[in-house]
Protein backbone atom coordinates (compact mmCIF):
# COMPACT_ATOMS: atom_id res chain seq x y z
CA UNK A 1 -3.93 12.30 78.36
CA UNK A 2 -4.13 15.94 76.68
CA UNK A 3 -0.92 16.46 74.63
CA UNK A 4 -0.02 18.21 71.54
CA UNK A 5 3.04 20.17 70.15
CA UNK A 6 4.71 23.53 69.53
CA UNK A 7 3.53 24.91 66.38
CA UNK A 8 3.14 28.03 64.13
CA UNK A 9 1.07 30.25 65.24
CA UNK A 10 -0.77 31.37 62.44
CA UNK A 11 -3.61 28.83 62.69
CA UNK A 12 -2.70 26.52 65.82
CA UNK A 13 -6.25 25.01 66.09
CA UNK A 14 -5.45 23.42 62.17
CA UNK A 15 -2.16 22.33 63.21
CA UNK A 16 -3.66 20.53 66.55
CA UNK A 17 -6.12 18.76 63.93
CA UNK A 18 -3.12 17.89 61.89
CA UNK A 19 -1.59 15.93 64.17
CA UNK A 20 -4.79 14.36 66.21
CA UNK A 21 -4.05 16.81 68.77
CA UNK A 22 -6.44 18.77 71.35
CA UNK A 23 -3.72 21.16 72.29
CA UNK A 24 -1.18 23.60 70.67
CA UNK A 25 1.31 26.02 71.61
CA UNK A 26 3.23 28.52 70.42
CA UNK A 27 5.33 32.05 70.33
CA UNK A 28 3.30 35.26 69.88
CA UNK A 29 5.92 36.72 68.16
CA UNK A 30 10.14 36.16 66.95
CA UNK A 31 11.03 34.06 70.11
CA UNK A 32 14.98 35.54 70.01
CA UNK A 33 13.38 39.22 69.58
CA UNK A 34 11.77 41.76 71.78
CA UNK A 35 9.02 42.70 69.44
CA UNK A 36 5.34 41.74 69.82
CA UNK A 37 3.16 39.84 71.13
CA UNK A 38 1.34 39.82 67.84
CA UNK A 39 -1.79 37.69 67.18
CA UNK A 40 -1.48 36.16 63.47
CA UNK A 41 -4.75 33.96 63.57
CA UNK A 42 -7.18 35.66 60.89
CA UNK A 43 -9.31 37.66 62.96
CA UNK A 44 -6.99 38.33 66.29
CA UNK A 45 -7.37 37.29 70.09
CA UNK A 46 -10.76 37.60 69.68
CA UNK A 47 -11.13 35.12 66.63
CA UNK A 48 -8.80 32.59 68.11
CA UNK A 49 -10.29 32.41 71.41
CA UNK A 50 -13.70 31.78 69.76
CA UNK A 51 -12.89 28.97 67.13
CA UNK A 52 -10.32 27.47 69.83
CA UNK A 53 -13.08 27.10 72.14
CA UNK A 54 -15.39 25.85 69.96
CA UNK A 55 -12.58 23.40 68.35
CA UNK A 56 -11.95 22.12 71.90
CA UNK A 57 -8.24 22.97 71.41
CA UNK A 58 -6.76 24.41 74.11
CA UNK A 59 -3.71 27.52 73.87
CA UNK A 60 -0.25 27.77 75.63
CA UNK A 61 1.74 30.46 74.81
CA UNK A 62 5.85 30.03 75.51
CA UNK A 63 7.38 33.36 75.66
CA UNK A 64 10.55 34.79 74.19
CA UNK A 65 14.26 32.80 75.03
CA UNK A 66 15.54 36.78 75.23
CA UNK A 67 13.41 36.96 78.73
CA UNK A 68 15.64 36.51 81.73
CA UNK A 69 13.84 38.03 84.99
CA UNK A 70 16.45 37.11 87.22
CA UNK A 71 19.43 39.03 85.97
CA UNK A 72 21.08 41.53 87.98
CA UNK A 73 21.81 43.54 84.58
CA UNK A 74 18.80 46.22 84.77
CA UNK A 75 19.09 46.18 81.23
CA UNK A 76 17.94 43.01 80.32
CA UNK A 77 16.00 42.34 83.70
CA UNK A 78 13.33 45.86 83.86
CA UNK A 79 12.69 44.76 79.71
CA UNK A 80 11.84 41.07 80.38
CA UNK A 81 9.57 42.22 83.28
CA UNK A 82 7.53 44.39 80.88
CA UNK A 83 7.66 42.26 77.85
CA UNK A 84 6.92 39.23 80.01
CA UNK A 85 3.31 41.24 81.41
CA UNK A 86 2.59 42.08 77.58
CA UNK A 87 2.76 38.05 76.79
CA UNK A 88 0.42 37.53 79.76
CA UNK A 89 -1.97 39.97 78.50
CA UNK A 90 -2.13 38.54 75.15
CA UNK A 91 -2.01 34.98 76.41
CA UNK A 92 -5.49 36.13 78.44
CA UNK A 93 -6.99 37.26 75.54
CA UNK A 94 -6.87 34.74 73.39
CA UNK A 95 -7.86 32.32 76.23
CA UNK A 96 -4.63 30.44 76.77
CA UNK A 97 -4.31 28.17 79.34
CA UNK A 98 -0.96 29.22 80.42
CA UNK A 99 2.01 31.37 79.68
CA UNK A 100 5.25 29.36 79.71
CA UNK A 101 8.58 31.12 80.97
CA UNK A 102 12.45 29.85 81.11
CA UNK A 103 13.91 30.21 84.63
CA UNK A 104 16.56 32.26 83.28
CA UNK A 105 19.98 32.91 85.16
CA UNK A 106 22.38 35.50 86.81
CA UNK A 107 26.16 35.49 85.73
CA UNK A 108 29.04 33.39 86.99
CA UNK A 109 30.03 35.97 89.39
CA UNK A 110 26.44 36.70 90.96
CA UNK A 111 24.81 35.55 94.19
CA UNK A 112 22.40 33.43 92.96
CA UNK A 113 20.19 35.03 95.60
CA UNK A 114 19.60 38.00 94.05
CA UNK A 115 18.49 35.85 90.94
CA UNK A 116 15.69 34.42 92.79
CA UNK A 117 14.82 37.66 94.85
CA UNK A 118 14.19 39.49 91.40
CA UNK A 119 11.78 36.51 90.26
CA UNK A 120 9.87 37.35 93.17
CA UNK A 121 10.04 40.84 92.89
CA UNK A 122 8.68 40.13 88.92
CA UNK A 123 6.02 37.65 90.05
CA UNK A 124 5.24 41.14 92.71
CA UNK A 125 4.89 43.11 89.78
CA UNK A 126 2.93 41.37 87.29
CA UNK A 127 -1.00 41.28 86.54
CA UNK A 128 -1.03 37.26 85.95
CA UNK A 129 -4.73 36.52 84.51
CA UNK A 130 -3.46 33.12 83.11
CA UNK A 131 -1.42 30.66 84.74
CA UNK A 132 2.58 31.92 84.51
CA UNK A 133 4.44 27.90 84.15
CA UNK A 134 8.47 28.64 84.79
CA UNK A 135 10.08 25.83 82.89
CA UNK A 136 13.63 24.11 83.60
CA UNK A 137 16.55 24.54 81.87
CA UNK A 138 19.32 22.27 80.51
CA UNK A 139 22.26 25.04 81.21
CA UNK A 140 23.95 27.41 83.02
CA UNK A 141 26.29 27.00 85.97
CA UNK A 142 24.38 29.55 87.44
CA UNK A 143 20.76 28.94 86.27
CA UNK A 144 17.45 29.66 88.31
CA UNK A 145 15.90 26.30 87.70
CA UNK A 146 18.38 23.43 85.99
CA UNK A 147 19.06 21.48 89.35
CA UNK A 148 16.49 20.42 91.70
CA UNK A 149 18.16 22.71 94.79
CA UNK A 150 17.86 25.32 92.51
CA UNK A 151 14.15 25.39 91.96
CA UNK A 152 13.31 24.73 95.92
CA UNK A 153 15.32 28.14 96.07
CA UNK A 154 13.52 29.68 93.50
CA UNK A 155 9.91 27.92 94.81
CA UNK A 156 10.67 29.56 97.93
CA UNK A 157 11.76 32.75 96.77
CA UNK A 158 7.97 33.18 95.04
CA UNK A 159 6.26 31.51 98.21
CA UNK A 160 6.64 35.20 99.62
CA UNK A 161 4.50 37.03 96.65
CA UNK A 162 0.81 37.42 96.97
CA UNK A 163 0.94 36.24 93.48
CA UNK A 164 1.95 32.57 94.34
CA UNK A 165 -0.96 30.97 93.30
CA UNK A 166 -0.70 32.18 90.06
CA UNK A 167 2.80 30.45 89.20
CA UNK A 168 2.85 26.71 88.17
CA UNK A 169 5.83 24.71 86.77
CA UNK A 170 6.83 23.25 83.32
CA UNK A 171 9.04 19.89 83.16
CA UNK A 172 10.63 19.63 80.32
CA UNK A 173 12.22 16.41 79.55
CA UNK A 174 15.08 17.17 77.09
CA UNK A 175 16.11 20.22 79.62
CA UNK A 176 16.44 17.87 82.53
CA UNK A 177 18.05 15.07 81.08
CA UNK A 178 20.93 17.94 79.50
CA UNK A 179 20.89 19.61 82.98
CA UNK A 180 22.10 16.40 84.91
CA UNK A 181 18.69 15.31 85.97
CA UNK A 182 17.63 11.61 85.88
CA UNK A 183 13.82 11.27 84.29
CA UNK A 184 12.76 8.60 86.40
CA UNK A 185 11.17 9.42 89.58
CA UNK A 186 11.68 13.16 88.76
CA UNK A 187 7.98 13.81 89.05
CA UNK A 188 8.61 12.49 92.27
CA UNK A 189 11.20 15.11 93.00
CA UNK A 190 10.28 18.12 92.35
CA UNK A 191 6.66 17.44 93.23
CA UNK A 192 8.32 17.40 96.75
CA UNK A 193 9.38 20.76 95.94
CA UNK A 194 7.02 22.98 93.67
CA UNK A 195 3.07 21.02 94.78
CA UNK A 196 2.43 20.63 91.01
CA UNK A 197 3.12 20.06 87.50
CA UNK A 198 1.09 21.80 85.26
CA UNK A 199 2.54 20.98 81.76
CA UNK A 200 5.28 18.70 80.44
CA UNK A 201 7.10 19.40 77.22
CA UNK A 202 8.21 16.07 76.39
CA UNK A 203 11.40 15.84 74.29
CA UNK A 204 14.30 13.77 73.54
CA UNK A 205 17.68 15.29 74.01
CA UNK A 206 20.29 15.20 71.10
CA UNK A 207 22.83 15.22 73.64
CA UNK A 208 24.14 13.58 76.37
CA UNK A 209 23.51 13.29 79.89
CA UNK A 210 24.13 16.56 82.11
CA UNK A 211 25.53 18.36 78.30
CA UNK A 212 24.07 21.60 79.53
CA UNK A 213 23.18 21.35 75.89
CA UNK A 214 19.57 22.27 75.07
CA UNK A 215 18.82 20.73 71.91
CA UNK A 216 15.59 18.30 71.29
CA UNK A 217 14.55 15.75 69.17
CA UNK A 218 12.27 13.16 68.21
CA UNK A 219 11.94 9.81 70.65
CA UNK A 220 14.34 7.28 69.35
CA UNK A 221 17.17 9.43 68.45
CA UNK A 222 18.21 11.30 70.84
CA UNK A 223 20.13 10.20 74.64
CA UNK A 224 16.66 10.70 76.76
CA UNK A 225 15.82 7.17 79.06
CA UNK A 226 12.47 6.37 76.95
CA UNK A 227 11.59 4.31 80.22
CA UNK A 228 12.30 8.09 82.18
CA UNK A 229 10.37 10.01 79.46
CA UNK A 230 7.04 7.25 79.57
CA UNK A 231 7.27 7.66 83.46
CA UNK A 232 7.20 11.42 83.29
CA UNK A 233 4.20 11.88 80.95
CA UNK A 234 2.39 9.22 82.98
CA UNK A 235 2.73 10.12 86.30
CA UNK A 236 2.90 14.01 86.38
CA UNK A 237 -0.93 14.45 85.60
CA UNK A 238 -0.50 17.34 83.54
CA UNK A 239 -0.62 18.11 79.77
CA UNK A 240 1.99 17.25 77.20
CA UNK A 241 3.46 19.17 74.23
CA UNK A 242 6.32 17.69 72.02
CA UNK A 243 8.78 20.73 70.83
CA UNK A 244 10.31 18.55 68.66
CA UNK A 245 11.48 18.35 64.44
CA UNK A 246 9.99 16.81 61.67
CA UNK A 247 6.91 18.75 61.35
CA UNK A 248 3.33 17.23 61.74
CA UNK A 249 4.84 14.16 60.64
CA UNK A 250 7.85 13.93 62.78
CA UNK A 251 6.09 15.28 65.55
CA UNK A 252 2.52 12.90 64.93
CA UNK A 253 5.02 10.21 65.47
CA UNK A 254 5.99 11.37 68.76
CA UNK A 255 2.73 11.91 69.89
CA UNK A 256 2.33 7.69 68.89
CA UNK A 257 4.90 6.62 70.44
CA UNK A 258 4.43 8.82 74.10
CA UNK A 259 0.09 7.43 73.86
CA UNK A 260 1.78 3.72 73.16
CA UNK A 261 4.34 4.02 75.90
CA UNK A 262 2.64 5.97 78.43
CA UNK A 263 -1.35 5.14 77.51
CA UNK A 264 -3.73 6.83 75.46
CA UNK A 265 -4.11 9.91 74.29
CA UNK A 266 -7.12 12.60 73.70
């Protein structure tokens, strides 16, 4: 089992070392900003691809929260669609294995079908030379990807672009507990609906059940189903990054408990 956390990015092969890790990810940039991507790592892309590879430590990259490429407001949707191609391109050259993305949302008052129509018209768009993950999210009455109805519309939406192949899916644990979606036999679920799982952030969720709150933290003190959580990292066959407090310490502890609950880890 390959797992890891999210980390700073300035040297994310030492913080993968720091917590016995063989993965890290990270923001290329403020994640509640529109500036960047910017490379911190001493040396750049280049550098980082180099001494990652050579580490064995393998790179995901989550983009910004601003990003919302389904909104109808052109405003908001035409500069996540060019920010979101910039994060791909820097995600490709420092070797990452994939570019993680929130499903976003339209408003209250949209068709939702227009939502998922622009995330095909973005996937249309975009020059995708790393693997683009859409992850779930724990809110929004009108969200792309919080229920499980909601993502088969979405998974069908891209099933039109030529780009298809290139778009995977992120579970995140804390996100579907808060959006009203029980953890066990979720793999299961939206397996059905997406083919694949390509990376599970694994969190516990301060909150309670269907909160719409998105707010994580570390196994043991939060309202997550551990039995739900161990399931999930066991079964989807994918890597696993904690996003969770405490720091290498707090998150090192995580990492424990998921390899003691859910077997062993790299």
């Amino acid at each position: 089992m390959r797992m890891g956390a999210h980390v700073d990015q300035e040297d994310p092969i030492a913080e993968a070392r720091a917590r016995g890790a063989v993965l890290s990810q990270f923001f290329l940039g403020d994640p509640q900003a529109w500036k960047g991507p910017k490379v911190a790592y001493p040396g750049g892309a280049e550098a980082l691809r180099a001494d990652a590879e050579a580490a064995g430590v393998a790179l995901y990259v989550h983009a910004p929260y601003v990003l919302n490429l389904a909104s109808t407001n052109n405003r908001i949707r035409i500069p996540s669609r060019q920010h979101l191609q910039k994060q791909l391109t820097a995600a490709a050259e420092i070797g990452a294995a994939g570019l993680i993305v929130h499903g976003g949302h339209v408003l209250a008052t949209d068709d939702a079908a227009v939502g998922f129509d622009n995330w095909r018209k973005a996937i249309d768009g975009l020059s995708i030379d790393v693997p683009l993950l859409i992850e779930n999210t724990a809110g929004g009455a009108n969200a792309m990807a919080r229920h499980l109805d909601r993502l088969a519309q979405l998974w069908d939406a891209i099933s039109h672009s030529p780009n298809a192949d290139k778009v995977g899916f992120c579970l995140d644990t804390c996100h579907a507990h808060a959006g009203g979606m029980e953890l066990l036999g979720l793999v299961d679920r939206v397996r059905a609906i997406t083919g694949r799982i390509d990376l599970v952030h694994a969190n516990d969720s301060r909150d309670a059940f269907d909160s719409g709150a998105d707010r994580h933290t570390n196994f043991g003190q939060g309202f997550c189903d551990p039995e739900g959580v161990a399931e999930v990292v066991a079964t989807a066959g994918a890597p696993v990054v904690v996003e969770t407090p405490g720091g290498v310490e707090g998150q090192r502890a995580d990492l424990d408990w998921l390899a003691s609950v859910a077997g062993s880890r790299d």
